[in-house]
N, C-alpha and C. Protein backbone atom coordinates (compact mmCIF):
# COMPACT_ATOMS: atom_id res chain seq x y z
N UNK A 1 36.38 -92.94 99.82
CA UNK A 1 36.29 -92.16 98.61
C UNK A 1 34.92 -91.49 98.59
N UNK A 2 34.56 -90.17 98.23
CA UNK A 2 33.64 -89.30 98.16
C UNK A 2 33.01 -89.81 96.81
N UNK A 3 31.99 -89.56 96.91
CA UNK A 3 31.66 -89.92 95.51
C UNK A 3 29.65 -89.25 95.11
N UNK A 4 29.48 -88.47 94.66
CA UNK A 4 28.03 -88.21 93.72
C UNK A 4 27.35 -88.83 92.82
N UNK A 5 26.02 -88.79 93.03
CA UNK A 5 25.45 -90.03 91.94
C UNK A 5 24.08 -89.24 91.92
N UNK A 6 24.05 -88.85 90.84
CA UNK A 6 22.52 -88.27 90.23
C UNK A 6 21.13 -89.17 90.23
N UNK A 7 20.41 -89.37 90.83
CA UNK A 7 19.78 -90.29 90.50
C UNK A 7 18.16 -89.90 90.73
N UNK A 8 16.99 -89.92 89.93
CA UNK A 8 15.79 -89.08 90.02
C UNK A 8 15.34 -89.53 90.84
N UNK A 9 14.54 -88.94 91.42
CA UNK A 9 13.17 -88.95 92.41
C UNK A 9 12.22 -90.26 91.78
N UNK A 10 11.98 -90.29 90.27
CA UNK A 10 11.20 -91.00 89.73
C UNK A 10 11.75 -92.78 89.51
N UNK A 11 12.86 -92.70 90.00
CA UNK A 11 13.76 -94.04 90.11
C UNK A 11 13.59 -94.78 91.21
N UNK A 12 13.12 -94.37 92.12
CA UNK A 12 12.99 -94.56 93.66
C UNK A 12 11.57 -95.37 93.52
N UNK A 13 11.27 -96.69 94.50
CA UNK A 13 10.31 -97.58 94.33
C UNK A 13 9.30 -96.84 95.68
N UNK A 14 9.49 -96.23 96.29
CA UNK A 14 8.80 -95.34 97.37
C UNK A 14 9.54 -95.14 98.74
N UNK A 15 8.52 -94.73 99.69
CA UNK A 15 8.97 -94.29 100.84
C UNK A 15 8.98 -95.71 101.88
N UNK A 16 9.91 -96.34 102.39
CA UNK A 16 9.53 -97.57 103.13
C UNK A 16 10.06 -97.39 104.59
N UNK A 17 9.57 -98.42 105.21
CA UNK A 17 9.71 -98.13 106.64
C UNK A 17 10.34 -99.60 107.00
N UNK A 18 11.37 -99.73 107.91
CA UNK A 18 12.24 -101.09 107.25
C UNK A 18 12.65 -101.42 109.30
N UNK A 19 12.66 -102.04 110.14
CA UNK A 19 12.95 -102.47 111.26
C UNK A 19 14.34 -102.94 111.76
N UNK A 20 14.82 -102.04 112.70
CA UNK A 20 16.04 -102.05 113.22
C UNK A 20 15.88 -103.10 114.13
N UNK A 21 16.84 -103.38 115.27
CA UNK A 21 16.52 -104.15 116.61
C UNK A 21 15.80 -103.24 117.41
N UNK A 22 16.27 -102.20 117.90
CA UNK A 22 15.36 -101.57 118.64
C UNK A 22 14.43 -100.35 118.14
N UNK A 23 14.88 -99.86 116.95
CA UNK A 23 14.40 -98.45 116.75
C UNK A 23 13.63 -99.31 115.34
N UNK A 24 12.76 -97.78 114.41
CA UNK A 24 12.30 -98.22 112.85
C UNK A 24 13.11 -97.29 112.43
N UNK A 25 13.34 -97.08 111.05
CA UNK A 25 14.16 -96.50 110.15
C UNK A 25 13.48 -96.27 108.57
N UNK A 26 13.01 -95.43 108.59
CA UNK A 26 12.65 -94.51 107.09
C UNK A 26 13.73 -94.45 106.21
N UNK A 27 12.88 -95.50 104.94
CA UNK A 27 14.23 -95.44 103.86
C UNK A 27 13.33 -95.00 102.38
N UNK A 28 14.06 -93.93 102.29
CA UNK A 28 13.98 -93.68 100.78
C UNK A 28 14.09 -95.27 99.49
N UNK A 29 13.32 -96.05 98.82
CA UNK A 29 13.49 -97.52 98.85
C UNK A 29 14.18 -97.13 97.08
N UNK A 30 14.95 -97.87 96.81
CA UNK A 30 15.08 -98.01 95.16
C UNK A 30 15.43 -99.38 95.13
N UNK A 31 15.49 -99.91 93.31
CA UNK A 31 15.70 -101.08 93.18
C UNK A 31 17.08 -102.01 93.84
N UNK A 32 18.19 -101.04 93.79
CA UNK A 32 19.61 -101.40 94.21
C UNK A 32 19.27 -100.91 95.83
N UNK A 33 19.54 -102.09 96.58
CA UNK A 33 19.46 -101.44 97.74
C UNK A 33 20.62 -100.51 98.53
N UNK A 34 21.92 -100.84 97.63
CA UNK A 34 22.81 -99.49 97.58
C UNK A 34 22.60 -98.25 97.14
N UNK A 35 21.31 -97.89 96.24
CA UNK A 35 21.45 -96.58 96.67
C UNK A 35 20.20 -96.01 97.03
N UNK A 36 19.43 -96.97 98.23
CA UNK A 36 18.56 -96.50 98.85
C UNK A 36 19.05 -95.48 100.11
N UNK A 37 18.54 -94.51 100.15
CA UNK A 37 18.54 -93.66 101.20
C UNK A 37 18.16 -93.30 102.43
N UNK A 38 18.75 -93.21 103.84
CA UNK A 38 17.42 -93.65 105.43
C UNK A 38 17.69 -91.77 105.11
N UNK A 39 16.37 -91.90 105.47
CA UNK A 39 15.64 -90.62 105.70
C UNK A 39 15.92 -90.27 107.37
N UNK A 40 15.10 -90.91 108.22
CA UNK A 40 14.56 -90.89 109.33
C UNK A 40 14.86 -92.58 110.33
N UNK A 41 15.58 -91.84 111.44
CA UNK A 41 15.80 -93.32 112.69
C UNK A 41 14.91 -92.89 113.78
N UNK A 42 14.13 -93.89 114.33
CA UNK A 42 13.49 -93.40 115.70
C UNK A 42 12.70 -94.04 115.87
N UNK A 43 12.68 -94.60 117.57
CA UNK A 43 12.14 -95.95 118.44
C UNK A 43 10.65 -95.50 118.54
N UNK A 44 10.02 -94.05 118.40
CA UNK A 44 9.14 -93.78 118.70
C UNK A 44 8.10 -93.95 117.25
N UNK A 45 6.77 -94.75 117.38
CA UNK A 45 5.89 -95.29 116.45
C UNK A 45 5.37 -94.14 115.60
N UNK A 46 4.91 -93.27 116.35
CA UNK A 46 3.95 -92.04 115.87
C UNK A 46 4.80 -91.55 115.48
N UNK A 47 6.04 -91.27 115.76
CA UNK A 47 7.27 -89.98 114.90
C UNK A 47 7.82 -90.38 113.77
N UNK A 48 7.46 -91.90 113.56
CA UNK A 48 7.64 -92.25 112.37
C UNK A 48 7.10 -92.63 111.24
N UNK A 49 5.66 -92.65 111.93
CA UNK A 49 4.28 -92.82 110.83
C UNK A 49 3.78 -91.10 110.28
N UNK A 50 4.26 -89.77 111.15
CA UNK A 50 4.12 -88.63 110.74
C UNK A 50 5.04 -88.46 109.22
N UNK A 51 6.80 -89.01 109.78
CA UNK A 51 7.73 -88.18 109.09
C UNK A 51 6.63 -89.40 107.53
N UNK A 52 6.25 -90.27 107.91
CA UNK A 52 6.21 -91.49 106.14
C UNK A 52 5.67 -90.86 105.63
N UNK A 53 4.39 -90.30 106.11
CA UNK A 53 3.23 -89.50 105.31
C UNK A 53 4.00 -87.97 104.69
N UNK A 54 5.01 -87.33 105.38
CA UNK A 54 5.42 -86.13 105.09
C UNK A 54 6.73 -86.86 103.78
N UNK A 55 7.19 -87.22 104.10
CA UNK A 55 8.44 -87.79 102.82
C UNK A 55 7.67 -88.44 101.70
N UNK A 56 6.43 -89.17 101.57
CA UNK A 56 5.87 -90.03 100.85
C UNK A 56 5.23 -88.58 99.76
N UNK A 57 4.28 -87.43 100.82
CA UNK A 57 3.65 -86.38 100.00
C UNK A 57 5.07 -85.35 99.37
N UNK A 58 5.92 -84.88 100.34
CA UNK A 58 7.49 -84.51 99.46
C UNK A 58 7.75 -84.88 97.94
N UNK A 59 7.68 -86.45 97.99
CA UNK A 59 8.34 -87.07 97.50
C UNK A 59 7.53 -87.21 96.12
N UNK A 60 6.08 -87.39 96.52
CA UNK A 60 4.88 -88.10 95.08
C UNK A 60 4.93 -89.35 95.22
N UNK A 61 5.80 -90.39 96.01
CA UNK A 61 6.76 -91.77 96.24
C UNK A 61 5.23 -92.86 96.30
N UNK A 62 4.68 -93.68 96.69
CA UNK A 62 3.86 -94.24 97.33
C UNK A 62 4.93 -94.80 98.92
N UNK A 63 3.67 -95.37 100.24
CA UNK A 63 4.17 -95.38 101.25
C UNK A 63 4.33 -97.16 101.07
N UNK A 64 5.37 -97.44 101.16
CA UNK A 64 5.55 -99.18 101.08
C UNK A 64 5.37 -99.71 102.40
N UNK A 65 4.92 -100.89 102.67
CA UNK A 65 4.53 -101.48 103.49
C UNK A 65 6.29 -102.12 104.41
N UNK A 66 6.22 -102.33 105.48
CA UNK A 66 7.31 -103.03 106.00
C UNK A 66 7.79 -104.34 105.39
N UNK A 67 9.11 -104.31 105.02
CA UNK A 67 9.70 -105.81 104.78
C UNK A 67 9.61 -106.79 105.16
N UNK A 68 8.92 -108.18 105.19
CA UNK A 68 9.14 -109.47 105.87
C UNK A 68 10.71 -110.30 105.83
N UNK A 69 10.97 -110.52 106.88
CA UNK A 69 12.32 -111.02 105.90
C UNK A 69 12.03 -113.04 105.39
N UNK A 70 12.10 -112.81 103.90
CA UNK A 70 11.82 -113.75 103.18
C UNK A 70 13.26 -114.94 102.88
N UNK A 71 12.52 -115.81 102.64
CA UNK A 71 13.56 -117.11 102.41
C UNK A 71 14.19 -117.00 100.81
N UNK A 72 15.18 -116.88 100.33
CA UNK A 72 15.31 -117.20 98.84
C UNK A 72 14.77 -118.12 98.20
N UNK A 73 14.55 -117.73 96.81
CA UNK A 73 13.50 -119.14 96.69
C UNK A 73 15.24 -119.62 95.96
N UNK A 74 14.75 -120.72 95.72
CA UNK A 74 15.85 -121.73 94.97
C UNK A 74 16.16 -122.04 93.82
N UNK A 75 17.23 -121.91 93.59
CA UNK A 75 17.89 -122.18 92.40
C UNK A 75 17.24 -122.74 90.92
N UNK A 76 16.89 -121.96 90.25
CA UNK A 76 16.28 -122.76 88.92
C UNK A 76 17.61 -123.53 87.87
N UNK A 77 17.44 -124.45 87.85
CA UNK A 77 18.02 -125.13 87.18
C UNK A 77 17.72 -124.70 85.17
N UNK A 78 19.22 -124.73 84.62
CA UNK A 78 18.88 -124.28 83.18
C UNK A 78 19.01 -125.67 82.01
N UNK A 79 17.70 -125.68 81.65
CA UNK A 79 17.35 -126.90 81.15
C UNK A 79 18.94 -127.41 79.87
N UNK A 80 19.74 -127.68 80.24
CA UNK A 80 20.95 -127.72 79.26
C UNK A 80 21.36 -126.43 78.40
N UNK A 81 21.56 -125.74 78.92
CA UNK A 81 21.64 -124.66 78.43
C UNK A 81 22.96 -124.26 76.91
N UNK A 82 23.81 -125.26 77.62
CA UNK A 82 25.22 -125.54 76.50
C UNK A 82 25.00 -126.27 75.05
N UNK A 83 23.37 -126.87 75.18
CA UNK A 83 23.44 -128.08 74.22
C UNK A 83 23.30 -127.39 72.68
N UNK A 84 22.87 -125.76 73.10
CA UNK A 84 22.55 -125.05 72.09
C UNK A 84 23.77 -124.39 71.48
N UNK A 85 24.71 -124.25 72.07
CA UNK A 85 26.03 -123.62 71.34
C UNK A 85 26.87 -124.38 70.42
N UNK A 86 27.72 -123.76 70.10
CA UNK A 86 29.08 -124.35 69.03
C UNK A 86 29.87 -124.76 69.87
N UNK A 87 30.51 -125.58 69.22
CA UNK A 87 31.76 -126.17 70.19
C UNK A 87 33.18 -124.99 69.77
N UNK A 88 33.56 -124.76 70.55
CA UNK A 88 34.99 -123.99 70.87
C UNK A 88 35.80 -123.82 69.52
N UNK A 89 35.98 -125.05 68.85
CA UNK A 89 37.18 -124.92 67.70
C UNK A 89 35.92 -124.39 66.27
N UNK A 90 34.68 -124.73 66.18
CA UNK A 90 33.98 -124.47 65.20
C UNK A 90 33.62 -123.10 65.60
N UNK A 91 33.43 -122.30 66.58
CA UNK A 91 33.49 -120.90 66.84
C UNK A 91 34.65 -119.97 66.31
N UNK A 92 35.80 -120.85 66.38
CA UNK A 92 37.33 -119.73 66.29
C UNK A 92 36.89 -119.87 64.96
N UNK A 93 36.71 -120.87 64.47
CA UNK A 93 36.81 -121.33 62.31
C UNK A 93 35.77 -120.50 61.77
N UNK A 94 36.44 -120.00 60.78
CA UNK A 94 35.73 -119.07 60.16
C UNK A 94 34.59 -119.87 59.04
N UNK A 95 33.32 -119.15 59.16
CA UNK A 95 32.64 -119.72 58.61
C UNK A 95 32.47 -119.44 56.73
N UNK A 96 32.84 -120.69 55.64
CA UNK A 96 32.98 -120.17 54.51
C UNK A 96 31.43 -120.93 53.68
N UNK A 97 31.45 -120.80 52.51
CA UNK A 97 30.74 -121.03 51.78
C UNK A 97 31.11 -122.88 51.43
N UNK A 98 30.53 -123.01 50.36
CA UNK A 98 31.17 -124.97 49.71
C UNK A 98 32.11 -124.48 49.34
N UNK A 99 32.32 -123.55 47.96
CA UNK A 99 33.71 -123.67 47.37
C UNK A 99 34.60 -122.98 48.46
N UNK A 100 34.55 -121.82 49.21
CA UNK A 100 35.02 -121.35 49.92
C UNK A 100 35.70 -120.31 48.91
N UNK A 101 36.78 -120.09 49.02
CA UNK A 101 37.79 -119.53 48.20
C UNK A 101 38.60 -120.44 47.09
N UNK A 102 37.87 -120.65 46.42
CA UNK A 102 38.68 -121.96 45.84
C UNK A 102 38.95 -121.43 44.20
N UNK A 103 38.42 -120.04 43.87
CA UNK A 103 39.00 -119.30 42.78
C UNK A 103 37.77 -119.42 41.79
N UNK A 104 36.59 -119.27 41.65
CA UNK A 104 35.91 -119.08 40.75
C UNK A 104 36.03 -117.68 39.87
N UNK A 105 36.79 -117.54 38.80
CA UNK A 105 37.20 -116.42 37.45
C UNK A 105 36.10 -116.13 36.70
N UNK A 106 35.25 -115.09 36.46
CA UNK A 106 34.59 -114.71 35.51
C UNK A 106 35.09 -113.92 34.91
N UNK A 107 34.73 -114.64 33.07
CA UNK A 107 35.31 -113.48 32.22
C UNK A 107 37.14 -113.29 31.71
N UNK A 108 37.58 -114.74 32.64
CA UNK A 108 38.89 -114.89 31.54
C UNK A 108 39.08 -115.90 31.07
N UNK A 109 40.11 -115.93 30.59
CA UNK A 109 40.31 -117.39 29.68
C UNK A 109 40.93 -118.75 30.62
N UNK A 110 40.55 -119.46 30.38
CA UNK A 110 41.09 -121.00 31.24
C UNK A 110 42.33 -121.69 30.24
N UNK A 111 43.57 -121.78 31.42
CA UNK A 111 44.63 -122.62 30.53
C UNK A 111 44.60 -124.09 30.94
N UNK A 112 44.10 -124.95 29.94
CA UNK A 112 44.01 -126.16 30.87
C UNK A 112 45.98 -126.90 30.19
N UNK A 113 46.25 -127.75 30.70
CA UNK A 113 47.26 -128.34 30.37
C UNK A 113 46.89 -129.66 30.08
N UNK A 114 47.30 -130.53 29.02
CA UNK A 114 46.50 -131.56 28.61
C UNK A 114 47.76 -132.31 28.63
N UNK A 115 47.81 -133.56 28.78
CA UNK A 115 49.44 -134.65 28.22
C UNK A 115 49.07 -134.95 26.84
């Protein structure tokens, strides 16, 4: 599927330079790394430290340093996170007042029935 996506110049985290197996690869960098953009592929060092400086001044971008590839850090645990909610059936129940609806009349007359 073809597809267009507008997305500014000023959205883009800079110009980065990112390591293939054999070649480097110039990537336009943004936060989603789906819609980062490769500029430039090529095994040769100098042809690719020219094009950074020329896409980086293009661009206004800053030149980002190469990626390390990093370990995830681990899982933060959420200190009970459930203990703070409603339970299920007191969520559906509607929340009323004390009397609730229980008919408070202002302003008419009361029939009481007496034996």
């Amino acid at each position: 599927m073809r597809m267009a996506i507008n997305v500014r110049v000023s959205d883009f985290l800079g110009v980065a330079v990112r390591g293939l197996d054999d070649a480097k690869m110039l990537v336009l960098a943004h936060r989603d790394p789906a819609l980062s953009i490769p500029l430039c592929v090529s095994a040769d060092r100098v042809e690719i430290d020219t094009a950074w400086q020329m896409w980086s001044a293009i661009f206004g971008l800053p030149q980002l340093p190469e990626e390390k590839v990093r370990e995830p850090a681990p899982r933060r645990r959420r200190h009970n996170a459930i203990r703070e909610r409603r339970p299920k059936f007191l969520v559906r129940r509607r929340a009323g007042g004390l009397l609730g609806d229980a008919g408070l009349y202002h302003g008419e007359r009361e029939i009481i029935a007496r034996d």
